[in-house]
PDB file of N, CA and C in Angstrom:
ATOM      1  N   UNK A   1      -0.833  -8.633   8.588  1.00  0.00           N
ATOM      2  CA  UNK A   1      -0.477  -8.856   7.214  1.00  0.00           C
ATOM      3  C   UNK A   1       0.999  -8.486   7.062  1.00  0.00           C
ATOM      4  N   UNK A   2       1.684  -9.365   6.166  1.00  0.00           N
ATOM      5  CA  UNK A   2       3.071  -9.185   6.027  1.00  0.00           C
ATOM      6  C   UNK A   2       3.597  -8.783   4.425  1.00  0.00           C
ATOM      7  N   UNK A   3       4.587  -7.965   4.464  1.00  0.00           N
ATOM      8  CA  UNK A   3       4.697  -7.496   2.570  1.00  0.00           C
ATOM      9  C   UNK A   3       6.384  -7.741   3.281  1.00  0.00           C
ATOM     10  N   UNK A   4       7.128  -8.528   2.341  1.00  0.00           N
ATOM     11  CA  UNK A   4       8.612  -8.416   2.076  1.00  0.00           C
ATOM     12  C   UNK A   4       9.090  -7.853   0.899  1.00  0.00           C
ATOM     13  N   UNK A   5       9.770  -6.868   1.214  1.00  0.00           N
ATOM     14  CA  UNK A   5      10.145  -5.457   0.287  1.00  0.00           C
ATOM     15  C   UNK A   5      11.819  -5.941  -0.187  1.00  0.00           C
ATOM     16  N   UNK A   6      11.314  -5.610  -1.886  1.00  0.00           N
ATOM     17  CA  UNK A   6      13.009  -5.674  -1.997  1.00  0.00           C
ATOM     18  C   UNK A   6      13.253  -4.259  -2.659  1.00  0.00           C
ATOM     19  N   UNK A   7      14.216  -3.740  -3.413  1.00  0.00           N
ATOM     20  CA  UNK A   7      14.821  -2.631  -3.896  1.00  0.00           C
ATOM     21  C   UNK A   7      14.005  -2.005  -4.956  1.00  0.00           C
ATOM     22  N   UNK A   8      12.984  -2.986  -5.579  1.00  0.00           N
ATOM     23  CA  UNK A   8      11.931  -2.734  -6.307  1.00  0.00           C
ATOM     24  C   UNK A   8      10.824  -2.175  -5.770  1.00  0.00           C
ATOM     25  N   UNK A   9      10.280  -2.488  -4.743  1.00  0.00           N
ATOM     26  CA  UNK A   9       9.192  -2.170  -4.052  1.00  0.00           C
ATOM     27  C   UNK A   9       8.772  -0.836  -3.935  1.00  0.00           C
ATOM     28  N   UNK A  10       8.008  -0.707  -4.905  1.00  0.00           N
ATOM     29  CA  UNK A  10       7.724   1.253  -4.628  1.00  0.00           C
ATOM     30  C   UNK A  10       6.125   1.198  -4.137  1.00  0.00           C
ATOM     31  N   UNK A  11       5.601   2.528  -4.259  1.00  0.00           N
ATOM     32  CA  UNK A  11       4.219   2.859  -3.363  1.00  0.00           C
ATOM     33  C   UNK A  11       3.228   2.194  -4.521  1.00  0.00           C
ATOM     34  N   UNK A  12       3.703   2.138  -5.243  1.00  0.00           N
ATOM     35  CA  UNK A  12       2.448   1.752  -6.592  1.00  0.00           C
ATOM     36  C   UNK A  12       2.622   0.065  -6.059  1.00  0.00           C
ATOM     37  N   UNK A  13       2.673  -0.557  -5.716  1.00  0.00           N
ATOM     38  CA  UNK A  13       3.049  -2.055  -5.218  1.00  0.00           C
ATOM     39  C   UNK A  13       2.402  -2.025  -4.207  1.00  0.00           C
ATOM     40  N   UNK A  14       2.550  -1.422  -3.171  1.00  0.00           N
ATOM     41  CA  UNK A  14       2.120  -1.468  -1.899  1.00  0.00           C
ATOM     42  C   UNK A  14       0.362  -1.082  -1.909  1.00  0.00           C
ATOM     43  N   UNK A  15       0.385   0.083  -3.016  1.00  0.00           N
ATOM     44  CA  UNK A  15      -1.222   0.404  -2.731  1.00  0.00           C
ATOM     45  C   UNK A  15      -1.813  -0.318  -3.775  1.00  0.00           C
ATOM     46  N   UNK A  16      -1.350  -0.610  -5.202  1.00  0.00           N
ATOM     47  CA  UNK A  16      -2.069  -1.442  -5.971  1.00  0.00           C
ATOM     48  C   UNK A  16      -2.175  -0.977  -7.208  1.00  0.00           C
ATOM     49  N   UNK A  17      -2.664  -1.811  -8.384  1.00  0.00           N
ATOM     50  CA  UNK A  17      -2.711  -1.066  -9.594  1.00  0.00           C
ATOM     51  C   UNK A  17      -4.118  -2.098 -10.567  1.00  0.00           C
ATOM     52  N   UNK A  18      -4.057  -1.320 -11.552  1.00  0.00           N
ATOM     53  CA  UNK A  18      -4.944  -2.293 -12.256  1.00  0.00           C
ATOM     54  C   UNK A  18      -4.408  -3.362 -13.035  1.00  0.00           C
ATOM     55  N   UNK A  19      -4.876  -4.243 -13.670  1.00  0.00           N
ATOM     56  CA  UNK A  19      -4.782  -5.023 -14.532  1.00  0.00           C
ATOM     57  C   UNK A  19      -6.019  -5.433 -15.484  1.00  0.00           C
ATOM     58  N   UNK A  20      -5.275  -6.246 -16.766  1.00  0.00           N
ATOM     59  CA  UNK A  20      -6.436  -6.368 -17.342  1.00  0.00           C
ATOM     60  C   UNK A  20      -7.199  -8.035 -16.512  1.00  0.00           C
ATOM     61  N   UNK A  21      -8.223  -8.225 -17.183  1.00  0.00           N
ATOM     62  CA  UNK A  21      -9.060  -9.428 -16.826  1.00  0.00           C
ATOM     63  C   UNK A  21      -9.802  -9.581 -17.808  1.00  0.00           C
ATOM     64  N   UNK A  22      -9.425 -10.220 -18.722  1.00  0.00           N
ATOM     65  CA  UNK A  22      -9.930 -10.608 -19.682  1.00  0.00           C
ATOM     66  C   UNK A  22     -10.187  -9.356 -20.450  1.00  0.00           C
ATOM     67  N   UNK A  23     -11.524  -8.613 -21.078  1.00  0.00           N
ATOM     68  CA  UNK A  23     -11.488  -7.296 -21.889  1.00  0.00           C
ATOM     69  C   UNK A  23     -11.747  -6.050 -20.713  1.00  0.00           C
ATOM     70  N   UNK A  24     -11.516  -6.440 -19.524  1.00  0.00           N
ATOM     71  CA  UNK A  24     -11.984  -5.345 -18.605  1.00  0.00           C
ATOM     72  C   UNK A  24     -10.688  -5.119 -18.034  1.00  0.00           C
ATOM     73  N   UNK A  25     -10.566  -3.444 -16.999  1.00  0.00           N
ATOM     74  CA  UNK A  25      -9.240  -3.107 -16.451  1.00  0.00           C
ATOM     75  C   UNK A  25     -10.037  -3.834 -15.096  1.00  0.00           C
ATOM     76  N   UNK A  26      -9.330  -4.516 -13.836  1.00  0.00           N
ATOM     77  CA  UNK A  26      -9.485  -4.556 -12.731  1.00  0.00           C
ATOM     78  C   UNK A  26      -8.124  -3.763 -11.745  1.00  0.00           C
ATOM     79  N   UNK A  27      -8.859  -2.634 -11.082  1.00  0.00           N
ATOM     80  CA  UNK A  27      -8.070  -2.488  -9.832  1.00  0.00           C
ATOM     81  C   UNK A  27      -8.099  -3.643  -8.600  1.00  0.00           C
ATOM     82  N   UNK A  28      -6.677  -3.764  -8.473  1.00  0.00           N
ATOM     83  CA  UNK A  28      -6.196  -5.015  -7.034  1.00  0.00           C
ATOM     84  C   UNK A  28      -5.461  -4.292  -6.557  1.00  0.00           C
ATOM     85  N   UNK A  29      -6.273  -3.932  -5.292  1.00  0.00           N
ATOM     86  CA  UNK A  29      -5.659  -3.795  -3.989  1.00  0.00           C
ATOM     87  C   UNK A  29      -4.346  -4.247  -3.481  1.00  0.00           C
ATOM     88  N   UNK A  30      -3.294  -3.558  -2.809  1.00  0.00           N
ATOM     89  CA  UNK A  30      -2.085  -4.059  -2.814  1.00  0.00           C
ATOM     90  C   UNK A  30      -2.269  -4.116  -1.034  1.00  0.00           C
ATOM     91  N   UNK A  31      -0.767  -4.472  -0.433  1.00  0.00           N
ATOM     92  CA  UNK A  31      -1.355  -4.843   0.602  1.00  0.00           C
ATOM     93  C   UNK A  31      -1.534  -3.123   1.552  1.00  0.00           C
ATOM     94  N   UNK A  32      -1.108  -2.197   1.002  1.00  0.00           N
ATOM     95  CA  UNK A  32      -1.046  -1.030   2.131  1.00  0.00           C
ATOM     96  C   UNK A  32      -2.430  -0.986   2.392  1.00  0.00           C
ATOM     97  N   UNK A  33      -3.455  -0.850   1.041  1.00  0.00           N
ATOM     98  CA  UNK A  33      -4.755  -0.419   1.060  1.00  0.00           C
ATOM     99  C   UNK A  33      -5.535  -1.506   1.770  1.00  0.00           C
ATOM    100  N   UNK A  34      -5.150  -2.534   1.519  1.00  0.00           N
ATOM    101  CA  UNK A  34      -5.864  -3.680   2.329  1.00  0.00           C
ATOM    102  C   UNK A  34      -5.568  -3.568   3.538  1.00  0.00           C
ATOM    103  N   UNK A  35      -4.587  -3.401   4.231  1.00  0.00           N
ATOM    104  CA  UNK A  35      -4.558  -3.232   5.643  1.00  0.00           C
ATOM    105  C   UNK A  35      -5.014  -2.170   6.119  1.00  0.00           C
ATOM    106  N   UNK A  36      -4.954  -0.628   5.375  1.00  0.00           N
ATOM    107  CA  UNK A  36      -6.113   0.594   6.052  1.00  0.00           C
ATOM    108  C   UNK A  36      -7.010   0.341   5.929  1.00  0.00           C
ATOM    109  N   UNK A  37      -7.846  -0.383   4.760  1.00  0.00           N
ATOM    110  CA  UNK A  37      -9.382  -0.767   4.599  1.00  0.00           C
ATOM    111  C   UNK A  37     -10.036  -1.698   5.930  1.00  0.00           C
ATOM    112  N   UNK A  38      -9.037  -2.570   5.930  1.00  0.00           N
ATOM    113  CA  UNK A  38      -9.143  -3.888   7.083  1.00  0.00           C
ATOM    114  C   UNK A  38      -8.938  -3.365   8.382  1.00  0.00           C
ATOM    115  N   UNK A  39      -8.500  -2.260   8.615  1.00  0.00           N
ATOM    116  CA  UNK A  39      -7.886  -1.987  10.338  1.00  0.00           C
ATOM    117  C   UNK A  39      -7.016  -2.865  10.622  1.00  0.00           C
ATOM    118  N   UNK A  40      -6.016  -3.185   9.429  1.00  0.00           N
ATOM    119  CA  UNK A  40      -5.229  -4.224  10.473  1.00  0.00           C
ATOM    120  C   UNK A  40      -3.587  -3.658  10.192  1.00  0.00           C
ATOM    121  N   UNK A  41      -2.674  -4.278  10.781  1.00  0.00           N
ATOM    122  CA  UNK A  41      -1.114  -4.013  10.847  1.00  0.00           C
ATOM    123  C   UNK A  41      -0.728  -4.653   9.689  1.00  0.00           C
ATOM    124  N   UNK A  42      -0.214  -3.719   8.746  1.00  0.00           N
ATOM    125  CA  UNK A  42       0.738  -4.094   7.532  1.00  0.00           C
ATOM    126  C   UNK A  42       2.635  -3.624   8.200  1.00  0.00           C
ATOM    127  N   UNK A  43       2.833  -5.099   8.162  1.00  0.00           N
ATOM    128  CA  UNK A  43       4.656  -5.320   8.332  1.00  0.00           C
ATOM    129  C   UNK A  43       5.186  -5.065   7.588  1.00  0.00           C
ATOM    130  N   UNK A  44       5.844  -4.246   7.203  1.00  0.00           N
ATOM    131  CA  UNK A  44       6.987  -4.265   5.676  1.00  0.00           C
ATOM    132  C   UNK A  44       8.392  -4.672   5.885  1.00  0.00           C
ATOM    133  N   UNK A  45       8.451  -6.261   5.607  1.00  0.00           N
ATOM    134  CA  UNK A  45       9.281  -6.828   6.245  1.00  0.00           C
ATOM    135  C   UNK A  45      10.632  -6.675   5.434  1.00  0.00           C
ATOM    136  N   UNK A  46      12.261  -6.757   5.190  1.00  0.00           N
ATOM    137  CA  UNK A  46      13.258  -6.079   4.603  1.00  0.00           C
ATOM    138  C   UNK A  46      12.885  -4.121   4.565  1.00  0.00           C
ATOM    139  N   UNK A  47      12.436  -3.876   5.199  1.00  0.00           N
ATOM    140  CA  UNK A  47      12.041  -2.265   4.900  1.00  0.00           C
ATOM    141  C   UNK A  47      13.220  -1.488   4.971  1.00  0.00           C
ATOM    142  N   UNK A  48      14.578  -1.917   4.964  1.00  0.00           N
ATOM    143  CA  UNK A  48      16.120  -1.161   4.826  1.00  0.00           C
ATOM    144  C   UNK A  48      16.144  -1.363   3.076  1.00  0.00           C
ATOM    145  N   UNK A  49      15.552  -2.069   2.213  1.00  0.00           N
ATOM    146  CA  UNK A  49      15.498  -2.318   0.805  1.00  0.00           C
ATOM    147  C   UNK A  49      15.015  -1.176   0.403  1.00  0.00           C
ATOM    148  N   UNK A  50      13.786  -0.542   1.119  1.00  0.00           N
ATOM    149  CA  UNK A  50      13.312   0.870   0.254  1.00  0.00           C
ATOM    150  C   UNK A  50      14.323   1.720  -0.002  1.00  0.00           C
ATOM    151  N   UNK A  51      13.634   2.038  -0.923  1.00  0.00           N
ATOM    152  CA  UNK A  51      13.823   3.248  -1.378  1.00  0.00           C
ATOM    153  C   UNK A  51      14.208   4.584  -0.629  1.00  0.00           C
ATOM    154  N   UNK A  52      15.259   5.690  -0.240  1.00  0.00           N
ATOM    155  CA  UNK A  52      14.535   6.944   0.466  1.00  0.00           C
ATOM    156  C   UNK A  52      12.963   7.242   0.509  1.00  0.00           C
ATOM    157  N   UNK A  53      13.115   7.235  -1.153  1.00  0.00           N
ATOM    158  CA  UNK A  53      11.925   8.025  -1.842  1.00  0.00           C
ATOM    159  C   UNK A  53      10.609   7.270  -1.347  1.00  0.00           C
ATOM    160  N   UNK A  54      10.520   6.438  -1.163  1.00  0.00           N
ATOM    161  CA  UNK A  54       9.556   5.474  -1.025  1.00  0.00           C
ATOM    162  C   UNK A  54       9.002   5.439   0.490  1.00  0.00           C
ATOM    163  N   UNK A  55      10.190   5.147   1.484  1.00  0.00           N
ATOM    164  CA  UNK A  55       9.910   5.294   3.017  1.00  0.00           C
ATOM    165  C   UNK A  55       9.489   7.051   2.927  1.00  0.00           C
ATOM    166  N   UNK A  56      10.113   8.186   2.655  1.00  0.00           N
ATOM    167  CA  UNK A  56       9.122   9.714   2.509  1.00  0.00           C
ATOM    168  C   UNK A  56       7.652   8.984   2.107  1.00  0.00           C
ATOM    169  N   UNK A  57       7.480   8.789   0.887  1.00  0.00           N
ATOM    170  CA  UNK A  57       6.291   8.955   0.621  1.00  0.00           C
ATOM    171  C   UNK A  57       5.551   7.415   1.919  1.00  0.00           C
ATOM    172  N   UNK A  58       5.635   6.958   2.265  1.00  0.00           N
ATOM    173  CA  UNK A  58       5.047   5.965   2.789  1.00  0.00           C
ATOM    174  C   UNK A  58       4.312   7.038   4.356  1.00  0.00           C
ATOM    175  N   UNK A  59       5.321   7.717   4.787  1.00  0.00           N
ATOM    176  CA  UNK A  59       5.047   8.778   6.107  1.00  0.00           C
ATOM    177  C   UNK A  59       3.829   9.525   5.450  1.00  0.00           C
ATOM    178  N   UNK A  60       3.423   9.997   4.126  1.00  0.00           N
ATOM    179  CA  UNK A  60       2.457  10.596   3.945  1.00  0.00           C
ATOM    180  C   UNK A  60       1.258  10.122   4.240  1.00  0.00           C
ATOM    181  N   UNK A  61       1.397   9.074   4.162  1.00  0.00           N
ATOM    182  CA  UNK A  61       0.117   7.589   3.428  1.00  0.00           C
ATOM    183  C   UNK A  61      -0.594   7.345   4.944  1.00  0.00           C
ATOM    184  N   UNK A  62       0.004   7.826   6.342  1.00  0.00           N
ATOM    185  CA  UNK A  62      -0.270   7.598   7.145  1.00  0.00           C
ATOM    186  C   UNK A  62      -1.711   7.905   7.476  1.00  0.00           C
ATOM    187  N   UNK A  63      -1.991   9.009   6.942  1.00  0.00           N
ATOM    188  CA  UNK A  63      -3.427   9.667   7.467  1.00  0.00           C
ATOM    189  C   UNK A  63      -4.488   9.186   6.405  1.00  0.00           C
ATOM    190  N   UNK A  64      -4.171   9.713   5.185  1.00  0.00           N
ATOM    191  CA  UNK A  64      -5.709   8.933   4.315  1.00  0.00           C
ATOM    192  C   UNK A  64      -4.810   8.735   3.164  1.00  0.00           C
ATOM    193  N   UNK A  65      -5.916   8.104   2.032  1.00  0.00           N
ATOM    194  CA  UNK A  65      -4.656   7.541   1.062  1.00  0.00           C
ATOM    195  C   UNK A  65      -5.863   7.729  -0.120  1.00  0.00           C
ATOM    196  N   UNK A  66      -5.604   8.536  -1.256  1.00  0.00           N
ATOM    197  CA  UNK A  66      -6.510   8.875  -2.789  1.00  0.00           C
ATOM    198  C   UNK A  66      -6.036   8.035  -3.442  1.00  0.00           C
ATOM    199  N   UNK A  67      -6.488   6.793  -4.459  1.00  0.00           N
ATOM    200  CA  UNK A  67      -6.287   5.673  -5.207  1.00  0.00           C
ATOM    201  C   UNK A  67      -6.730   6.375  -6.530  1.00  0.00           C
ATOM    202  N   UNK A  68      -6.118   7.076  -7.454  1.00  0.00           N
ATOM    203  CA  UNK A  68      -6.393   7.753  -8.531  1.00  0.00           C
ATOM    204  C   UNK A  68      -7.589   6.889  -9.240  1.00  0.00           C
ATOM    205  N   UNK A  69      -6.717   5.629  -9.776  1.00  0.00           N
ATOM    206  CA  UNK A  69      -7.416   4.600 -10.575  1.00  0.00           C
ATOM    207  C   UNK A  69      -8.660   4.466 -10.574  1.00  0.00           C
ATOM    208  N   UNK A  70      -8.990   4.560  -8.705  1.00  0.00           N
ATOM    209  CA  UNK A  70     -10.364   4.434  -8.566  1.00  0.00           C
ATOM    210  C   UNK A  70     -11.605   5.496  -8.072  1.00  0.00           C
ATOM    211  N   UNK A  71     -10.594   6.954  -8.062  1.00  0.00           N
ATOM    212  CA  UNK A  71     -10.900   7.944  -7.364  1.00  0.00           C
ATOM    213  C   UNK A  71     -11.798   7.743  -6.021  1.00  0.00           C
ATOM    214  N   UNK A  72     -10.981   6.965  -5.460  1.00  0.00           N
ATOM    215  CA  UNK A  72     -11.290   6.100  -3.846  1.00  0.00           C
ATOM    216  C   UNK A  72     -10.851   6.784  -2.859  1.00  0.00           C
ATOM    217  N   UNK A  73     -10.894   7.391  -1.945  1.00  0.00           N
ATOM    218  CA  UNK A  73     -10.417   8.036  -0.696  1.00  0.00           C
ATOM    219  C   UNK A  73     -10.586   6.989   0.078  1.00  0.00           C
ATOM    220  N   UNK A  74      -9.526   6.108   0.928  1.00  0.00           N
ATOM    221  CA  UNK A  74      -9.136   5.274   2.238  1.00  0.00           C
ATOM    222  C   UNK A  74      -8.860   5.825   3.339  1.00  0.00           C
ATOM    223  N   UNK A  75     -10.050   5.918   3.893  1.00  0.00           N
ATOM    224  CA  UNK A  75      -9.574   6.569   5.408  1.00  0.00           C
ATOM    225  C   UNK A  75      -8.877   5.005   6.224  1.00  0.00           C
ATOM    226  N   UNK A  76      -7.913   5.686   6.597  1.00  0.00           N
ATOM    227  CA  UNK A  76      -7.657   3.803   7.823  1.00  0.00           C
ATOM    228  C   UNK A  76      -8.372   4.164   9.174  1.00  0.00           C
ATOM    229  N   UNK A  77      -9.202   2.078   9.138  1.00  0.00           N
ATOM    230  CA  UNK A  77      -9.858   1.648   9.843  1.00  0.00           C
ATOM    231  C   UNK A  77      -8.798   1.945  11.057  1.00  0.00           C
ATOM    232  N   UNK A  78      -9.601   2.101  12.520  1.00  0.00           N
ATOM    233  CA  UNK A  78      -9.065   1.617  13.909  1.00  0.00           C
ATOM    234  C   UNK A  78      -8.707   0.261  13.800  1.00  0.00           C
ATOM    235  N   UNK A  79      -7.397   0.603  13.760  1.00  0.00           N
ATOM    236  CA  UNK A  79      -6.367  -0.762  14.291  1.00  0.00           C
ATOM    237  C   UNK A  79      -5.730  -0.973  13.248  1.00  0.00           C
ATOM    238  N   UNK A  80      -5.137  -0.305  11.903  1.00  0.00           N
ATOM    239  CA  UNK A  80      -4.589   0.012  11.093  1.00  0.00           C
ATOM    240  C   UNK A  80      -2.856   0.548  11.918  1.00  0.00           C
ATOM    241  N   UNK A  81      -2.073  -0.298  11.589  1.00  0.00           N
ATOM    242  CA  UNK A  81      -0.378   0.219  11.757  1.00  0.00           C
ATOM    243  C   UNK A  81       0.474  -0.439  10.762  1.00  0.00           C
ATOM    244  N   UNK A  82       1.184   0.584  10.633  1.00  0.00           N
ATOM    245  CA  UNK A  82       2.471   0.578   9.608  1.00  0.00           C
ATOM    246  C   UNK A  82       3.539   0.326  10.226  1.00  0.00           C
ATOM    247  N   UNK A  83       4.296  -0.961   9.864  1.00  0.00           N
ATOM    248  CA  UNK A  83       5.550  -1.208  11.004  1.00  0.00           C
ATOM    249  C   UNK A  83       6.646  -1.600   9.830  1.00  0.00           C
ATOM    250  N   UNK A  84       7.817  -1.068  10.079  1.00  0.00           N
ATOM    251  CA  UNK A  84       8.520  -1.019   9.616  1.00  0.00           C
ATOM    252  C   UNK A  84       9.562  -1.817  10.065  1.00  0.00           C
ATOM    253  N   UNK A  85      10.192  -3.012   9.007  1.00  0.00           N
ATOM    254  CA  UNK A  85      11.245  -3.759  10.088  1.00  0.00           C
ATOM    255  C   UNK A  85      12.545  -4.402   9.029  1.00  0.00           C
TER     256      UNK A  85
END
């Protein structure tokens, strides 16, 4: 899976947020959470666009990841990588 990052791109993007849907909130998955859920390699392609703040917090995200919204704990699947390019 591929995410192209520009100067905007913060962790709330990457892991996801809610929206409405008609009279209901829906949480959507962004792509970080989809690729730990999936076991698969999320690319963060422009990744010189982040943020400092953003590449720190991204090094945290490595081990498990708490989704407030949904009070979800994401452990990442085997075969889950974060590549930075």
């Amino acid at each position: 899976m591929t995410h192209t990052c520009t100067w905007q791109t913060d962790l709330q993007e990457l892991i996801g947020s809610e929206d409405w849907e008609g009279q209901c909130l829906r949480f959507h998955y962004g792509p970080l959470a989809q690729a730990m859920k999936g076991g698969e390699e999320l690319i963060l392609e422009n990744s010189a666009a982040l943020s400092t703040f953003t590449r720190a917090k991204l090094a945290f995200v490595r081990g498990s990841l708490f989704i407030d919204d949904t009070s979800e704990q994401i452990q990442p699947h085997d075969g889950f990588r974060l590549t930075l390019r």
